[in-house]
N, C-alpha and C. Protein backbone atom coordinates (compact mmCIF):
# COMPACT_ATOMS: atom_id res chain seq x y z
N UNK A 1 25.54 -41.99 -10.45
CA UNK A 1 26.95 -41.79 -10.69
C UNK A 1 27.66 -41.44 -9.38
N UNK A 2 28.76 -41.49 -9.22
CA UNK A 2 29.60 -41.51 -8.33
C UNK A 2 29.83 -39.87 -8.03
N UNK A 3 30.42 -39.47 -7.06
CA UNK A 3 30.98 -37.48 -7.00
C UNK A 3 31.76 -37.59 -7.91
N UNK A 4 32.02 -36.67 -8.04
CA UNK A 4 33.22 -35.82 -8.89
C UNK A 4 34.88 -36.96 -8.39
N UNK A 5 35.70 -36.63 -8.63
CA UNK A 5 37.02 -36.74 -8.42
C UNK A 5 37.66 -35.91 -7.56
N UNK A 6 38.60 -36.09 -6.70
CA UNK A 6 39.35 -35.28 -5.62
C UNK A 6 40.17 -34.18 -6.98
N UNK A 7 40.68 -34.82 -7.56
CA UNK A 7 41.80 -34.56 -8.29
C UNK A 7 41.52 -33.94 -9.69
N UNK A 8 42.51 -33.20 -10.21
CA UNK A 8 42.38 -32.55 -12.00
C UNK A 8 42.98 -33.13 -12.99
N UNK A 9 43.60 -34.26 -12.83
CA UNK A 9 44.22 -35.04 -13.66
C UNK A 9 43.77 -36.06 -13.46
N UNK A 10 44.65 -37.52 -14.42
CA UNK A 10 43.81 -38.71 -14.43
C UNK A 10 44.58 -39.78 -13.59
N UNK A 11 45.03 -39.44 -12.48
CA UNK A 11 45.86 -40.34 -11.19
C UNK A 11 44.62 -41.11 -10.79
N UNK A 12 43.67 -40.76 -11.09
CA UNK A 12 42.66 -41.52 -9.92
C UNK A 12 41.53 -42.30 -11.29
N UNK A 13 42.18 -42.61 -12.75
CA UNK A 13 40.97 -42.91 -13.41
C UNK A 13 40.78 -42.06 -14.22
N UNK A 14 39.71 -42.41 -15.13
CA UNK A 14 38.59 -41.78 -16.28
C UNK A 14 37.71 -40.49 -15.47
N UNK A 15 38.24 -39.45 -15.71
CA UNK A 15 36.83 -38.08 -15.13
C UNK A 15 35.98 -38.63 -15.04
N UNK A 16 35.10 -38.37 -14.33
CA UNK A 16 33.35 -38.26 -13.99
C UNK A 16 32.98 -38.16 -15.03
N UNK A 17 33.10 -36.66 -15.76
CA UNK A 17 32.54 -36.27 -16.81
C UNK A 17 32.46 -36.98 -18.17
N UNK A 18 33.93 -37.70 -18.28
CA UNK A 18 34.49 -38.43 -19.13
C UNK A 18 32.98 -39.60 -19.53
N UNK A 19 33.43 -40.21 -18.07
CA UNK A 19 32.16 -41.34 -18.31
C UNK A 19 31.07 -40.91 -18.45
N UNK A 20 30.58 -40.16 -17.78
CA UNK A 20 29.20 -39.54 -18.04
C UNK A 20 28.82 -39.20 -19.50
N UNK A 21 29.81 -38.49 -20.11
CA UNK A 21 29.35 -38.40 -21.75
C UNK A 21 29.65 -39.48 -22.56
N UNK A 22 30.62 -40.56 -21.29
CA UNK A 22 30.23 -42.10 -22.76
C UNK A 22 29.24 -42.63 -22.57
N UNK A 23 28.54 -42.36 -20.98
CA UNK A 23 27.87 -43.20 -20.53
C UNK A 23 26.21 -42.78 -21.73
N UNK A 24 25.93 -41.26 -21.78
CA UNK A 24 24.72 -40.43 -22.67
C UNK A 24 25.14 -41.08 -24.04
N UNK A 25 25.83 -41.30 -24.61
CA UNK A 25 26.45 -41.43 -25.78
C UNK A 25 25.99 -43.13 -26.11
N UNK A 26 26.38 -43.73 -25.18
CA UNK A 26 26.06 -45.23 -25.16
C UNK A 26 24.31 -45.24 -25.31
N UNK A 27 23.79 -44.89 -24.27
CA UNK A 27 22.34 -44.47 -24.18
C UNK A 27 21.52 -43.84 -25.11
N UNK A 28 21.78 -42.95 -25.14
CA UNK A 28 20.74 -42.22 -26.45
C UNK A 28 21.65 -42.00 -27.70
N UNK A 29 22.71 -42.10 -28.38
CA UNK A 29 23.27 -42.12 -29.68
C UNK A 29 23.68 -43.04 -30.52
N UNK A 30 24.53 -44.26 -29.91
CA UNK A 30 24.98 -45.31 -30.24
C UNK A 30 23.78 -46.13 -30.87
N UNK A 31 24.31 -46.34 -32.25
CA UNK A 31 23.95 -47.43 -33.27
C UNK A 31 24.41 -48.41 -33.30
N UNK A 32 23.95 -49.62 -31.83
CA UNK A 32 24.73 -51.19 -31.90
C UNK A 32 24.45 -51.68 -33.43
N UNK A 33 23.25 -51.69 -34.20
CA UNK A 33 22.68 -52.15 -34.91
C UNK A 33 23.89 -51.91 -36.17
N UNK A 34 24.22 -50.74 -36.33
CA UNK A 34 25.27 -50.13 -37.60
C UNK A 34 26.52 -51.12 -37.57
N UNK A 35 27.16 -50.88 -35.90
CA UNK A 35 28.11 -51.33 -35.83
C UNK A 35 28.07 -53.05 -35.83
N UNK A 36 26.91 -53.23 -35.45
CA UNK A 36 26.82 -54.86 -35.87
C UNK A 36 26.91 -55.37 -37.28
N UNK A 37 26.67 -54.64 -37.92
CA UNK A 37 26.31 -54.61 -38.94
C UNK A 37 27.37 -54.49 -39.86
N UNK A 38 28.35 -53.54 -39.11
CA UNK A 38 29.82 -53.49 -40.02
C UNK A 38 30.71 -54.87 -39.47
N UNK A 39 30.72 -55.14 -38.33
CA UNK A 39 30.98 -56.93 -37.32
C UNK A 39 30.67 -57.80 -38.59
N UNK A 40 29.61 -58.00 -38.89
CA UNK A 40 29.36 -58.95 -39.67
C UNK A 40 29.35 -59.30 -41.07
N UNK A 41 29.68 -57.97 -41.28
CA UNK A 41 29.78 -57.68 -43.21
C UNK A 41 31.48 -58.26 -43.09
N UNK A 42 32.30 -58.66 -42.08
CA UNK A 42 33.74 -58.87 -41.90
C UNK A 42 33.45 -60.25 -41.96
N UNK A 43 33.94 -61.65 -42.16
CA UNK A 43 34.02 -62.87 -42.56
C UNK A 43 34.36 -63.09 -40.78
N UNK A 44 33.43 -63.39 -40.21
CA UNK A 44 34.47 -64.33 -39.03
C UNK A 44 34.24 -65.30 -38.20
N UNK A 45 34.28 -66.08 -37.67
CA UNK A 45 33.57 -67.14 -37.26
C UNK A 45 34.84 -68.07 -35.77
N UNK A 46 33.61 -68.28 -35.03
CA UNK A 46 33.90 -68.97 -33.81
C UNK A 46 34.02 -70.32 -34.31
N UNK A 47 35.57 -70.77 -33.36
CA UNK A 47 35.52 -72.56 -33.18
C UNK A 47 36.22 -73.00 -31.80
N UNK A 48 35.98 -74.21 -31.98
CA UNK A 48 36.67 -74.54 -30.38
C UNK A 48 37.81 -75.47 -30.80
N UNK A 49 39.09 -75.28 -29.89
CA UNK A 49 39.96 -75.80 -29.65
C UNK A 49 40.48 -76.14 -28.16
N UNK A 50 40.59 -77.51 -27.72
CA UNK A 50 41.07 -77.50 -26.48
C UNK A 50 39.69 -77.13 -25.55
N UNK A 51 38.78 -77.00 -26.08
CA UNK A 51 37.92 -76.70 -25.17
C UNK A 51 37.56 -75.21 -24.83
N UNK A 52 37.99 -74.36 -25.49
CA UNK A 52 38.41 -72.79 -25.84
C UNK A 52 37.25 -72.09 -27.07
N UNK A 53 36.80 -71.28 -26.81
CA UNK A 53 36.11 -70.81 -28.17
C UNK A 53 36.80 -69.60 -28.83
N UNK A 54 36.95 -69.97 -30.14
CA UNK A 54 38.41 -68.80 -30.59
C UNK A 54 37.67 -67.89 -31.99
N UNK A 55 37.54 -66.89 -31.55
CA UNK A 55 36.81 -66.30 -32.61
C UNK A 55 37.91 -65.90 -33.58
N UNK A 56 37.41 -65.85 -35.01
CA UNK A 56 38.79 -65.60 -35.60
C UNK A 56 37.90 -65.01 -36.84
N UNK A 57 38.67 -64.10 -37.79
CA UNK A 57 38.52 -63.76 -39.07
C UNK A 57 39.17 -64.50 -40.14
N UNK A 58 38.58 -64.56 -41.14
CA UNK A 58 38.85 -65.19 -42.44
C UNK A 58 38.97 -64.13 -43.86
N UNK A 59 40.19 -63.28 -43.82
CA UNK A 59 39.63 -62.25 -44.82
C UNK A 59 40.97 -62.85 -45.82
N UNK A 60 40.71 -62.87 -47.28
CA UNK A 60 42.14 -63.04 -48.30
C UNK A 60 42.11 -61.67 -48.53
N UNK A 61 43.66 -61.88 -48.81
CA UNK A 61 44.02 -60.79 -49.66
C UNK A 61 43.53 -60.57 -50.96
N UNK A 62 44.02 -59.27 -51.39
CA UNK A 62 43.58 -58.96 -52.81
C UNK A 62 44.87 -59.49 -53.57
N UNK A 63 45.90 -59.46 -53.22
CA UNK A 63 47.47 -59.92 -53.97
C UNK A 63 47.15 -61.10 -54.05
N UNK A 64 47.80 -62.15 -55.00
CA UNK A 64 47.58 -63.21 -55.15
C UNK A 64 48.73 -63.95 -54.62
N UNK A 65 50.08 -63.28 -53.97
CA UNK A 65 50.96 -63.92 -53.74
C UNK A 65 51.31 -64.01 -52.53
N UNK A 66 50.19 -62.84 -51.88
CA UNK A 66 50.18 -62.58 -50.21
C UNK A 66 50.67 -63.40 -49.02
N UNK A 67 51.31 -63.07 -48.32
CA UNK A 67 51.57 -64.22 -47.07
C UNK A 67 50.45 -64.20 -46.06
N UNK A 68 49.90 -65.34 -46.11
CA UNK A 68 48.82 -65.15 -44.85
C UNK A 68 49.57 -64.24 -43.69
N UNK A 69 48.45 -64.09 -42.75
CA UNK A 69 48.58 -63.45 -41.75
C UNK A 69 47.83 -63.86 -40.42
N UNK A 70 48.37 -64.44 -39.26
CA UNK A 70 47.51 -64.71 -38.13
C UNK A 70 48.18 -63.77 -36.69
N UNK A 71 47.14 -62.89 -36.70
CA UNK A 71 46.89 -61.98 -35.73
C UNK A 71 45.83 -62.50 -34.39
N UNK A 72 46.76 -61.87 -33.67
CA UNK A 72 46.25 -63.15 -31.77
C UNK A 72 45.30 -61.79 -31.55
N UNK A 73 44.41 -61.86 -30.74
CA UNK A 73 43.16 -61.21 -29.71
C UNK A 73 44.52 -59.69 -29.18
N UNK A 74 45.64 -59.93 -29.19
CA UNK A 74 46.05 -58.81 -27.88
C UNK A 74 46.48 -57.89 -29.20
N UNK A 75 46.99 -58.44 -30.49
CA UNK A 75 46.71 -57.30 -31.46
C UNK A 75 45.46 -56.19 -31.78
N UNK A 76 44.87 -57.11 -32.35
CA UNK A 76 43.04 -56.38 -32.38
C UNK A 76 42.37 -57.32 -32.09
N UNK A 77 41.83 -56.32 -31.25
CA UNK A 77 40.07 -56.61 -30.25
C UNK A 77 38.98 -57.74 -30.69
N UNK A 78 39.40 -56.83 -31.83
CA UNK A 78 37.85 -57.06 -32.52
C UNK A 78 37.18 -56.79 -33.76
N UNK A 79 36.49 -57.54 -34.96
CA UNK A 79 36.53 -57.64 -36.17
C UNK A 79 36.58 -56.20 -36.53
N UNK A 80 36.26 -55.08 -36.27
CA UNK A 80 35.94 -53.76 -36.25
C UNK A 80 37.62 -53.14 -36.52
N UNK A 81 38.54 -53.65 -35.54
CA UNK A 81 40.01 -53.00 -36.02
C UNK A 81 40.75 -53.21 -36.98
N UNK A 82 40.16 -54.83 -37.44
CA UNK A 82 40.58 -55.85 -38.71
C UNK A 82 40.00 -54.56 -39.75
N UNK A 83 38.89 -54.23 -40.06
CA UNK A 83 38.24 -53.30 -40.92
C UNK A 83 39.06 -52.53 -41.10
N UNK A 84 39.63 -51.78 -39.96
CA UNK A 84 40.27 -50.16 -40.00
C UNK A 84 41.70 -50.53 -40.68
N UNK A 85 42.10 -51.95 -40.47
CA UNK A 85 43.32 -51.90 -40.91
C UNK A 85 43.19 -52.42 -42.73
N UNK A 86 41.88 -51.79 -42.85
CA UNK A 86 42.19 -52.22 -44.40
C UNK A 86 41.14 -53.77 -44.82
N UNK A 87 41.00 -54.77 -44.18
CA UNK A 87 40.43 -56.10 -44.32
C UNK A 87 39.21 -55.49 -44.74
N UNK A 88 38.51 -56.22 -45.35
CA UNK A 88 37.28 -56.30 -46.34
C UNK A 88 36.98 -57.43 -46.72
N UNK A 89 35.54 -57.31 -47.46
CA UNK A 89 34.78 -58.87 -47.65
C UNK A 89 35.03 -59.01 -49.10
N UNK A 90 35.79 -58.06 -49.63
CA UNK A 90 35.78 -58.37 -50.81
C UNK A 90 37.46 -58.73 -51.51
């Protein structure tokens, strides 16, 4: 790891410390396996356009009168935020 920081605030970046306990956290706690696991229980699937690979979700609503919805990459990340906002496989 790098020294410490000159500074007590975050002008210069993420604390040392900061990373250091994501970095232990990543290492010895993190369950890729869980979270893969919640990734994939979400409907979603890669295609190419233009030569582009566009990962996308496929979730319906529960309303039957619902307006689709197409949400771009700079909304959510990643199938994981689709979840939090409610989307499900069912």
């Amino acid at each position: 790891m790098p020294e410490n920081e000159p500074v007590a605030d975050v002008s210069q970046g993420v604390p040392l410390a900061t990373i250091e306990k994501l970095a232990h956290y990543r290492a010895d706690d993190y369950d890729w396996r869980k979270c893969e696991a919640k990734i994939n229980a979400i409907p979603n699937f890669i295609t190419e356009i233009d030569g582009l690979d566009i990962h996308f979700v496929h979730a319906r609503s529960k309303h039957e009168n619902a307006l689709p919805i197409i949400s771009r990459t700079v909304l959510l990340r990643s199938p994981t935020e689709y979840r939090l906002m409610g989307f499900s496989t069912k």
